[in-house]
C-alpha atoms as a PDB file:
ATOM      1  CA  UNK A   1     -87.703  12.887  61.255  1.00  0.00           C
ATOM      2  CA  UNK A   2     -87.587  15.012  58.264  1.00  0.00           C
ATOM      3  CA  UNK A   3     -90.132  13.018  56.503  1.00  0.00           C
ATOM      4  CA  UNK A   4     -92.884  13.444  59.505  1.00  0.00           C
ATOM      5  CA  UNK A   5     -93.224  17.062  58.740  1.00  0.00           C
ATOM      6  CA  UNK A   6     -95.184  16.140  55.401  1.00  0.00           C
ATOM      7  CA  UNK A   7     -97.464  13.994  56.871  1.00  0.00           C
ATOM      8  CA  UNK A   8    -101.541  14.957  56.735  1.00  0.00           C
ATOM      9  CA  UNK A   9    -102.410  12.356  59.440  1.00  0.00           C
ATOM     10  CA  UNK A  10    -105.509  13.233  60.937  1.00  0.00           C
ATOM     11  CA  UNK A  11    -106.526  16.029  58.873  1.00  0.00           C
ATOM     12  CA  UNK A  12    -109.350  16.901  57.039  1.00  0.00           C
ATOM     13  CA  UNK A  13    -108.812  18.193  53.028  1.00  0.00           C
ATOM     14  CA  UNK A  14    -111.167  20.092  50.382  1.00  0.00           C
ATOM     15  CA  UNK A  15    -109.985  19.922  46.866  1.00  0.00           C
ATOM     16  CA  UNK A  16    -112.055  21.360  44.190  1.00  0.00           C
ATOM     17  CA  UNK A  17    -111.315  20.130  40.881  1.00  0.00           C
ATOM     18  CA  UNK A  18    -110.941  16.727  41.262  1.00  0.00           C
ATOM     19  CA  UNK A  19    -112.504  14.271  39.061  1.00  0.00           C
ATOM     20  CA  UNK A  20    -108.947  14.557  37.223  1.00  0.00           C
ATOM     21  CA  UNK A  21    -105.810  16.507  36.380  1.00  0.00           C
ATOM     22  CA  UNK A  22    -104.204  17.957  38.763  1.00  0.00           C
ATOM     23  CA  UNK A  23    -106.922  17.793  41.048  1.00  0.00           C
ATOM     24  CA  UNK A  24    -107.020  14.068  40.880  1.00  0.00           C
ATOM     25  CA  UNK A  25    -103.277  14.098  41.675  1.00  0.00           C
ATOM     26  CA  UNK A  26    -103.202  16.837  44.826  1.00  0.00           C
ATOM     27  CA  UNK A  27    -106.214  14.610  46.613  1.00  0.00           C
ATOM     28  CA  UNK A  28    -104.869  11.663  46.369  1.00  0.00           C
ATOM     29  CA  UNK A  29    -101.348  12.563  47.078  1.00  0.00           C
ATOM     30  CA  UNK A  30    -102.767  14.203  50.238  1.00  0.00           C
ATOM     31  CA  UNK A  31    -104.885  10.912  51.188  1.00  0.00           C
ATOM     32  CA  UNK A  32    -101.326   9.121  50.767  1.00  0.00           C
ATOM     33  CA  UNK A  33     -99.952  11.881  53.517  1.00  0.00           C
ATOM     34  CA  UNK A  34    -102.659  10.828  56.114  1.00  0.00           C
ATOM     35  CA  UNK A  35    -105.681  13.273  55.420  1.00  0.00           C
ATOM     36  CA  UNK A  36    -109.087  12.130  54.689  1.00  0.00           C
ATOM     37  CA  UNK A  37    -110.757  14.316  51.679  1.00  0.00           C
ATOM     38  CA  UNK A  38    -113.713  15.861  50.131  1.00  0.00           C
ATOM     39  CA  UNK A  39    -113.534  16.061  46.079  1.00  0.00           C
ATOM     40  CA  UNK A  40    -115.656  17.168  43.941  1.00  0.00           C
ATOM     41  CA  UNK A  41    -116.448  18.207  40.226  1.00  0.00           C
ATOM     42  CA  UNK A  42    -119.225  18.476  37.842  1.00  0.00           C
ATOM     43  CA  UNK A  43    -118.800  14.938  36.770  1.00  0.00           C
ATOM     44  CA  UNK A  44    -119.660  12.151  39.194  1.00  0.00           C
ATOM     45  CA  UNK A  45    -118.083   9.831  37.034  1.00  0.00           C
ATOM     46  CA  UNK A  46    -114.885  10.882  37.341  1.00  0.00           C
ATOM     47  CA  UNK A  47    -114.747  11.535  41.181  1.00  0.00           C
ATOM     48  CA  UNK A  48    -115.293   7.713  41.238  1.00  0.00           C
ATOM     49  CA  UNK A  49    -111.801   6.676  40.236  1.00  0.00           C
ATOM     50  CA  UNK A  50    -110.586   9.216  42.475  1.00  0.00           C
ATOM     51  CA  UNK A  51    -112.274   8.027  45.394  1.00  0.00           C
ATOM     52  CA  UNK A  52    -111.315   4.890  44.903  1.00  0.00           C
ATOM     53  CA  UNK A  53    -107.352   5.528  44.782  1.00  0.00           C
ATOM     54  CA  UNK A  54    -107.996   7.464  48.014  1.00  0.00           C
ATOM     55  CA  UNK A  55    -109.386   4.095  49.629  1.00  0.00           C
ATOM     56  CA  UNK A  56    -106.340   2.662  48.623  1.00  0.00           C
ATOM     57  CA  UNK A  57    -104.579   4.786  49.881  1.00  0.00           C
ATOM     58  CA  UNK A  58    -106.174   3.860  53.801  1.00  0.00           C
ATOM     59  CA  UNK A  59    -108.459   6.798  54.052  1.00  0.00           C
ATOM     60  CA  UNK A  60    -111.905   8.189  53.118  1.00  0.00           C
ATOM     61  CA  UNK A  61    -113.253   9.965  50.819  1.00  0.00           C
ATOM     62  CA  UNK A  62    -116.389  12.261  50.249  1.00  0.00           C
ATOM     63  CA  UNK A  63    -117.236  13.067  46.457  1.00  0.00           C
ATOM     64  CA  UNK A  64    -119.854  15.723  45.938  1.00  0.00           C
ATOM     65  CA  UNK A  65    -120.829  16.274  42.344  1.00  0.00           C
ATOM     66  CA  UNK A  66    -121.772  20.168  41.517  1.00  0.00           C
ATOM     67  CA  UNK A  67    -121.107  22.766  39.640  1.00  0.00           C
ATOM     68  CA  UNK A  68    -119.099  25.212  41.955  1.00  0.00           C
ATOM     69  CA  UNK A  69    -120.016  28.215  39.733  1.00  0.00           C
ATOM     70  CA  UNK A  70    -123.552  28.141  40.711  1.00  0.00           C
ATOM     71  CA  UNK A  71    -123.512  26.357  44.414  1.00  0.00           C
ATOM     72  CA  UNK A  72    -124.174  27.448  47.426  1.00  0.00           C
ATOM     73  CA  UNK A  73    -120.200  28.645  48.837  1.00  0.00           C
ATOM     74  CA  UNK A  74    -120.637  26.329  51.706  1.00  0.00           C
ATOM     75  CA  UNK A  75    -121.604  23.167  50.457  1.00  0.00           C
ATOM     76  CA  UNK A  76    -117.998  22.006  50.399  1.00  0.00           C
ATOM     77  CA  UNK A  77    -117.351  22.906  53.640  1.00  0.00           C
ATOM     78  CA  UNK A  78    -120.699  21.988  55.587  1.00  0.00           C
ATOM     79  CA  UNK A  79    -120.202  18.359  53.978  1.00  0.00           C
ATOM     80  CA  UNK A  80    -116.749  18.332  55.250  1.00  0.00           C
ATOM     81  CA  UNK A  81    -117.588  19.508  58.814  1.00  0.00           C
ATOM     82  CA  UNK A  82    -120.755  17.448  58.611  1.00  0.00           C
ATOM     83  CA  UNK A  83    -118.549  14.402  57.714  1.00  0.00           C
ATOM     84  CA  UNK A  84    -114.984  14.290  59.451  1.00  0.00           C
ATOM     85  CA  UNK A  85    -116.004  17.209  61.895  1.00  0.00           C
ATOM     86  CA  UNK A  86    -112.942  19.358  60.801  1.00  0.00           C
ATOM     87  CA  UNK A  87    -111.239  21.431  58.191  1.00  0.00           C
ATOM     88  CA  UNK A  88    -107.592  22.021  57.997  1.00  0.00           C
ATOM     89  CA  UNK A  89    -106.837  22.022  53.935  1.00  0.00           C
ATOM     90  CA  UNK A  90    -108.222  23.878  51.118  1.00  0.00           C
ATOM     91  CA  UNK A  91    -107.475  23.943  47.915  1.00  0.00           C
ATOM     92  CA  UNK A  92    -109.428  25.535  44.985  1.00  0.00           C
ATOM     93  CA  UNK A  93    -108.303  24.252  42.142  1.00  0.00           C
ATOM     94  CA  UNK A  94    -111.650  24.220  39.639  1.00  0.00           C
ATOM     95  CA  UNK A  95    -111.453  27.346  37.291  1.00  0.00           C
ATOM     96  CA  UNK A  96    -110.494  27.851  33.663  1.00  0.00           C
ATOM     97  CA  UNK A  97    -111.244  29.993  30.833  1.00  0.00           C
ATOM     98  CA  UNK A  98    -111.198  29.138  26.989  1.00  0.00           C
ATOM     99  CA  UNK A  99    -108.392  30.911  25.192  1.00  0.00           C
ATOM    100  CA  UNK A 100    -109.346  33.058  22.105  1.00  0.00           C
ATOM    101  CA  UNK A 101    -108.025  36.300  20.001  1.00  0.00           C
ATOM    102  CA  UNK A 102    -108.399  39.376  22.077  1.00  0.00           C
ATOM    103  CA  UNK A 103    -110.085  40.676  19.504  1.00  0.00           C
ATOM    104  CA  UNK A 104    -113.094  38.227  20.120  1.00  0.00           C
ATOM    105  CA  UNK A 105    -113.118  38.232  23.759  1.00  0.00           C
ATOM    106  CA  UNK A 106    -116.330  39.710  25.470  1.00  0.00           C
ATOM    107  CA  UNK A 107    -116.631  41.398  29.025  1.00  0.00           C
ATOM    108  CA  UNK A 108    -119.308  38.600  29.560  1.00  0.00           C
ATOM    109  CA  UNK A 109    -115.980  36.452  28.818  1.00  0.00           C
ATOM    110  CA  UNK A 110    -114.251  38.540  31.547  1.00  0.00           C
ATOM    111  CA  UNK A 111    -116.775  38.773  33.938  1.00  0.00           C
ATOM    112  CA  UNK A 112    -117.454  34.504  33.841  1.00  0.00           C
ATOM    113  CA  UNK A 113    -114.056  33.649  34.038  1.00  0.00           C
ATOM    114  CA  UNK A 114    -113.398  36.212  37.079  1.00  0.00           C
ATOM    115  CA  UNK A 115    -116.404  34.404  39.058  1.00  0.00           C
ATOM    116  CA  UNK A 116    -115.153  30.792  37.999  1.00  0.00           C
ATOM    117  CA  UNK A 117    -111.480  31.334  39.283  1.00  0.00           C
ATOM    118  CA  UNK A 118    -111.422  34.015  41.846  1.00  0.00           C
ATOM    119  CA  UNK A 119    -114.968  34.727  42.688  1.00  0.00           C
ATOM    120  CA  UNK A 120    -115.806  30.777  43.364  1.00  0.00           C
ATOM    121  CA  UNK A 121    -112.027  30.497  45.111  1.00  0.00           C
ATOM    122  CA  UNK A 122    -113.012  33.753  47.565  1.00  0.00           C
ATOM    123  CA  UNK A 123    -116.748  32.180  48.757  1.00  0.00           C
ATOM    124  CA  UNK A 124    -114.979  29.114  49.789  1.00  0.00           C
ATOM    125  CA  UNK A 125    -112.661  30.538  52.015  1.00  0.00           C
ATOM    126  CA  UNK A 126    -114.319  32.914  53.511  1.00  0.00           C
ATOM    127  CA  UNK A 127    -117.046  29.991  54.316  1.00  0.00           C
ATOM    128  CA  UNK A 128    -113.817  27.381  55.518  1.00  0.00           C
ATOM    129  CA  UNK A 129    -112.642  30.385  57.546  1.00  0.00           C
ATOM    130  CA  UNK A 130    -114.520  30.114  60.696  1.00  0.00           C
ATOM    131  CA  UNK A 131    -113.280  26.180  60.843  1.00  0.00           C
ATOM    132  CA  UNK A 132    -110.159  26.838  59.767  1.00  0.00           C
ATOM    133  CA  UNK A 133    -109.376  28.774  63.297  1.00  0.00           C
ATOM    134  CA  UNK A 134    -110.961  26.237  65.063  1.00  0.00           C
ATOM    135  CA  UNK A 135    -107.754  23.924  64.763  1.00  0.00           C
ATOM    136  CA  UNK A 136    -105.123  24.727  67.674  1.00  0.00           C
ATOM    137  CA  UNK A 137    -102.652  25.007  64.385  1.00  0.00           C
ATOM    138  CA  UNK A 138    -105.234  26.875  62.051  1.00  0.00           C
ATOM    139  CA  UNK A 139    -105.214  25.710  58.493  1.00  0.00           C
ATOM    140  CA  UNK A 140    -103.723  26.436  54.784  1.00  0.00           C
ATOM    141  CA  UNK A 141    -105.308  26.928  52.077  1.00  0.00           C
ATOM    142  CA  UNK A 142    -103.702  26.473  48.630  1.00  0.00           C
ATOM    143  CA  UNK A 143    -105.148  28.553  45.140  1.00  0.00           C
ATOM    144  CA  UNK A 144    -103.863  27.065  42.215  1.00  0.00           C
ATOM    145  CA  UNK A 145    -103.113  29.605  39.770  1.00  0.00           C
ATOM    146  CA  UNK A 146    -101.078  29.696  35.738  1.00  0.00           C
ATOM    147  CA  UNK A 147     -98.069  30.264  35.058  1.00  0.00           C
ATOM    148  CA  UNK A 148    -100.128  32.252  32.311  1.00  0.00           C
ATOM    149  CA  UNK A 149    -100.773  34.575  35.339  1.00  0.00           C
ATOM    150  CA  UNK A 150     -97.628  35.894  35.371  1.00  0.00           C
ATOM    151  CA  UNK A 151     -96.124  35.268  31.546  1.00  0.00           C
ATOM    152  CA  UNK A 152     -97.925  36.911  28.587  1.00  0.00           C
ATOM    153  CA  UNK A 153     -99.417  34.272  26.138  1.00  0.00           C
ATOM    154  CA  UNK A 154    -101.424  35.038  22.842  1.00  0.00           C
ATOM    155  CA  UNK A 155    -104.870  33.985  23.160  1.00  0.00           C
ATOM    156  CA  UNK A 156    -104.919  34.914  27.213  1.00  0.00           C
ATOM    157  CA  UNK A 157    -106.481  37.464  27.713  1.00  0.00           C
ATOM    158  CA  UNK A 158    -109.240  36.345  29.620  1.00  0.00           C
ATOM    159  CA  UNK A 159    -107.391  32.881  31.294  1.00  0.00           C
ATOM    160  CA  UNK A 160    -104.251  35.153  31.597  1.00  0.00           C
ATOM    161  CA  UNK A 161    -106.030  37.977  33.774  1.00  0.00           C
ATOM    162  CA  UNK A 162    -107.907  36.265  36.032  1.00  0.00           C
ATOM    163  CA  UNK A 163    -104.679  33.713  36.977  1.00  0.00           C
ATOM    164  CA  UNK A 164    -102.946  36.965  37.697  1.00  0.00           C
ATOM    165  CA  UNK A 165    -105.939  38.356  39.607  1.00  0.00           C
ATOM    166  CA  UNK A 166    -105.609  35.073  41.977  1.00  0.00           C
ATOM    167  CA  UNK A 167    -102.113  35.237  42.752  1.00  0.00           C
ATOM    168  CA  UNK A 168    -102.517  38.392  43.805  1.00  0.00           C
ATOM    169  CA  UNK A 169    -105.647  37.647  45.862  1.00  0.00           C
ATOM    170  CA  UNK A 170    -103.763  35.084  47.345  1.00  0.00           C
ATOM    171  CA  UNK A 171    -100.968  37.923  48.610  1.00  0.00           C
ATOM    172  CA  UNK A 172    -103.923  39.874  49.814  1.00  0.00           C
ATOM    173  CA  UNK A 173    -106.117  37.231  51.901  1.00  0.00           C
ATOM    174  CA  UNK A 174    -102.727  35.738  53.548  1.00  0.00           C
ATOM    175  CA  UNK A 175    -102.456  39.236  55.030  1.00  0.00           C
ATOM    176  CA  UNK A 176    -105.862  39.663  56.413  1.00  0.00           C
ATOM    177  CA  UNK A 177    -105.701  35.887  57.756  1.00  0.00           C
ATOM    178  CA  UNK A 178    -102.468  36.098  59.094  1.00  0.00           C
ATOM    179  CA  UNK A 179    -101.221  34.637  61.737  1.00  0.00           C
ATOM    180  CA  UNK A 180    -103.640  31.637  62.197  1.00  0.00           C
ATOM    181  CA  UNK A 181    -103.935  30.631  58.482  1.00  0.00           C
ATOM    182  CA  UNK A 182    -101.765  30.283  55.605  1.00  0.00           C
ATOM    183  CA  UNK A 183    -102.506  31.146  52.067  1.00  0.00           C
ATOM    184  CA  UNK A 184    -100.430  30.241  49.382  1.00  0.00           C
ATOM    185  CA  UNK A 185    -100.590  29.470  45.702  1.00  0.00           C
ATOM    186  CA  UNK A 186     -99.213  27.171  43.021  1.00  0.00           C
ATOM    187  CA  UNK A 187     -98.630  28.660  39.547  1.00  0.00           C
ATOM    188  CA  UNK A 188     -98.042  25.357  36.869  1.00  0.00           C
ATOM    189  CA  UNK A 189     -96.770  25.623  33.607  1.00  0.00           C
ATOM    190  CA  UNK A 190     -97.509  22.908  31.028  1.00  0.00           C
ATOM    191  CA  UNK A 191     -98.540  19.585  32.635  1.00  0.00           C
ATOM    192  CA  UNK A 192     -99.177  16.331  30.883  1.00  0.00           C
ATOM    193  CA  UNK A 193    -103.121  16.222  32.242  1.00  0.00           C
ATOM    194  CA  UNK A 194    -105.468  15.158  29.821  1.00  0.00           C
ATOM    195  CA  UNK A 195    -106.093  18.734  28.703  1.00  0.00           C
ATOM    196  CA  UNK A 196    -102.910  18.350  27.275  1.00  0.00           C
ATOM    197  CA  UNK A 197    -103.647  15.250  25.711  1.00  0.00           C
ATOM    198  CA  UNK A 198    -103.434  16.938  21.843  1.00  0.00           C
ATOM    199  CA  UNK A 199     -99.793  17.947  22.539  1.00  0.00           C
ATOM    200  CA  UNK A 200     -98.577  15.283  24.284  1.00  0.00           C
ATOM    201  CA  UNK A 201     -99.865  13.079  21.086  1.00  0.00           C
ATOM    202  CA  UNK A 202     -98.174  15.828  18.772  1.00  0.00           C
ATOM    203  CA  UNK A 203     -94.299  15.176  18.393  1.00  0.00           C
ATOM    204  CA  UNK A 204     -93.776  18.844  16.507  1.00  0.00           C
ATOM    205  CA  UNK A 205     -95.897  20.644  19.227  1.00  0.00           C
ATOM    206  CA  UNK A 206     -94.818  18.934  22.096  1.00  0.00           C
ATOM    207  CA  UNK A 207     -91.078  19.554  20.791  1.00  0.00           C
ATOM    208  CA  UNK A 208     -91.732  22.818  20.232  1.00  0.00           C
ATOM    209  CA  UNK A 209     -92.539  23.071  24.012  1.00  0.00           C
ATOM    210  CA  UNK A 210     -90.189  21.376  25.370  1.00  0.00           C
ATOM    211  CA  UNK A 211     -87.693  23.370  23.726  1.00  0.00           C
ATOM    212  CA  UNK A 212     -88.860  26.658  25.361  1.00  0.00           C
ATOM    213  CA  UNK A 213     -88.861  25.034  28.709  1.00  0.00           C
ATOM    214  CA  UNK A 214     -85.528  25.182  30.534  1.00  0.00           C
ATOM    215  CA  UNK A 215     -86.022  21.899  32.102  1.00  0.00           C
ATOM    216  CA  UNK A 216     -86.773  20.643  28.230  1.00  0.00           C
ATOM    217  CA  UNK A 217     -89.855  18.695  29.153  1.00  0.00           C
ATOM    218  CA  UNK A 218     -93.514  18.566  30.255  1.00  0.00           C
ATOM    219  CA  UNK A 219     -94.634  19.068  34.015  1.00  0.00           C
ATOM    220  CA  UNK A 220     -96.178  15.554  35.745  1.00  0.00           C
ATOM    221  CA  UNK A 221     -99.947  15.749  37.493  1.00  0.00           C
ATOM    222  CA  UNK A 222     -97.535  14.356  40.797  1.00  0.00           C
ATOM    223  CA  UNK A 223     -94.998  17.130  40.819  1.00  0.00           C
ATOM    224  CA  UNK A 224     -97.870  19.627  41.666  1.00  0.00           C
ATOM    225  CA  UNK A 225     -99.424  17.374  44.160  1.00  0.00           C
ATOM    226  CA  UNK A 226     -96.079  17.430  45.624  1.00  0.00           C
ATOM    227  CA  UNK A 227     -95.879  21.468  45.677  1.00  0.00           C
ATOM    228  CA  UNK A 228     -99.446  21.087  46.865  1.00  0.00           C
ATOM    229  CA  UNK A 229     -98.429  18.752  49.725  1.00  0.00           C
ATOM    230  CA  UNK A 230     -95.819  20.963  50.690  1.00  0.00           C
ATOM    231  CA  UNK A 231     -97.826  24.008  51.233  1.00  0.00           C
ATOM    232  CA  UNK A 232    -100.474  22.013  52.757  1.00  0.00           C
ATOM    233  CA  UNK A 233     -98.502  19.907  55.385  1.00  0.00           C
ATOM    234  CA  UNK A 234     -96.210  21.229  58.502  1.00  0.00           C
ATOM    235  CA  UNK A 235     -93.311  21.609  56.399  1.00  0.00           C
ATOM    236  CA  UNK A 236     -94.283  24.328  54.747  1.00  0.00           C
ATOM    237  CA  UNK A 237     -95.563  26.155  58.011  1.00  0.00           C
ATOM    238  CA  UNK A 238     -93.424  29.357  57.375  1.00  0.00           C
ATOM    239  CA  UNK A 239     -94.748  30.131  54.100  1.00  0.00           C
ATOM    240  CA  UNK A 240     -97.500  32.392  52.891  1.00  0.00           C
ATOM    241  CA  UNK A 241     -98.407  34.708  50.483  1.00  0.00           C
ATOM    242  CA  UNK A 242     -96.622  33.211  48.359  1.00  0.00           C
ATOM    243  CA  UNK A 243     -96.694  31.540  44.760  1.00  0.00           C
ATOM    244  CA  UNK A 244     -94.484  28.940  43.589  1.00  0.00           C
ATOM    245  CA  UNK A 245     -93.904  28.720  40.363  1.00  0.00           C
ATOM    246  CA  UNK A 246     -93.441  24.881  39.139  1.00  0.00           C
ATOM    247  CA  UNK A 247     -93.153  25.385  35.590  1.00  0.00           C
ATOM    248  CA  UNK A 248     -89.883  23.962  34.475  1.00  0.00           C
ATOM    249  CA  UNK A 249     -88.307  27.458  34.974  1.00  0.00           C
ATOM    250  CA  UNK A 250     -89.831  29.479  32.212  1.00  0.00           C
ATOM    251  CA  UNK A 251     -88.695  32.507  31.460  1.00  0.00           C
ATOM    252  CA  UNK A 252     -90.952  33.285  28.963  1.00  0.00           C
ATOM    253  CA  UNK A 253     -94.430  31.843  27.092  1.00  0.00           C
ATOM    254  CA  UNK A 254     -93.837  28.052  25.822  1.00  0.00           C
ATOM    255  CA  UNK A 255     -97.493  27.753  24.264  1.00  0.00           C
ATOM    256  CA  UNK A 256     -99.024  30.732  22.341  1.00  0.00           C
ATOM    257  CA  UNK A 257    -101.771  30.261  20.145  1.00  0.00           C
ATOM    258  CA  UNK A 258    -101.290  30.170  16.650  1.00  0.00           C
ATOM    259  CA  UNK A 259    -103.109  33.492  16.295  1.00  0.00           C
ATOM    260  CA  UNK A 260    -101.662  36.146  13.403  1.00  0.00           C
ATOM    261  CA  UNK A 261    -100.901  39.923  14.129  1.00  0.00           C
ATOM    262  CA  UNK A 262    -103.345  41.844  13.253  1.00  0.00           C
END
């Protein structure tokens, strides 16, 4: 059956990120494929809620609250193989970077927003690679990048960069880890996650948006667990290296800052 193919039974997740947002939505849309998961984000708090909609969804959970900029690249992983004894899924999905006028952006901006995104994203793998190839069918492991990352956006510079720097990091270690494990990415445009609570709330801005989407409205937190599902399950066993881009087919920026030429 067609459906089988997208099923996580018996596996073993990692998804950074995950107290909420998309994050939230890609661990427990896995748990609701089969797969057991470790979450975890700076805020205990809000790992709670998700561990409980993983229960519900007939599997367990393991939240680990840290800050991933500053911990030790294995934790994840050694808590993962320490709990479920396996590792088939990754997906780094903490990173971020404030926006702000070129102009005012630092190299200490740069240089924190690399490490956050692609620097914390590389130590991870490289520490779930080793279990990774111990599965007969190796493993996948899923960056989530920004449609920023590949359209220009005022205000970018530093979130825009770094998203780009991913997706192409994510070309480069599915080469090197070819055949045995897959590396793919996710690129989202606008999604209605509470980070996008201020638009959503906004009928002008949100309009605005919309308008410069081709699919005329805002991304859903499920429709990237979906994507994320995809890449992570058996039905997307032919793919990597690559990026899909689920961003309501933009063509071209749909949020710029509101910052004036110079």
């Amino acid at each position: 059956m067609i459906l089988d193919l997208f099923r996580l039974d018996g596996k073993t997740a990692i998804v950074t990120g995950a107290g909420r947002g998309l994050g939230a939505a890609i661990a427990v849309g896995f748990a609701q494929a089969g797969a057991d998961v470790v979450i975890s984000a700076r805020t205990a708090d809000d790992l709670e809620s998700v561990a409980g909609a993983i229960r519900d969804a007939g599997r367990k959970p393991l939240a680990i609250a840290a800050d991933l900029s500053v911990a030790e690249p294995n934790l994840l992983v050694d808590a993962a193989i320490e709990e479920f004894g396996r590792l088939d899924v990754l997906v780094n999905n903490v990173g971020g970077a404030m926006p702000k006028p070129l102009a005012d952006t630092r190299g200490k901006d740069l240089d924190r927003a690399f490490h956050f995104n692609v620097t914390v994203a590389h130590e991870i793998l490289v520490a779930a690679v080793p279990h990774l190839l111990a599965n007969p069918d190796g493993g996948s492991v899923i960056n989530i990048t920004s449609a920023v990352g590949r359209l220009p956006g005022r205000g970018y510079a530093a979130y825009g960069t770094v998203k780009a720097a991913l997706a192409h990091y994510t070309r480069l270690a599915a080469l090197d880890l070819n055949p045995r494990i897959r590396v793919n990415a996710i690129a989202p445009g606008a999604i209605l996650t509470s980070a996008l609570d201020y638009v959503a709330s906004n009928d002008d801005m949100r309009g605005a948006i919309e308008k410069l989407t081709p699919l005329q409205r805002l991304g859903r937190p499920d429709e990237i667990a979906a994507a994320a599902l995809y890449l992570a399950s058996p039905a997307g066993s032919y793919l990597t290296g690559s990026v899909l881009q689920v961003d309501g087919g933009l063509l071209q920026p749909n949020f710029d800052l509101p910052i004036p030429d110079l």
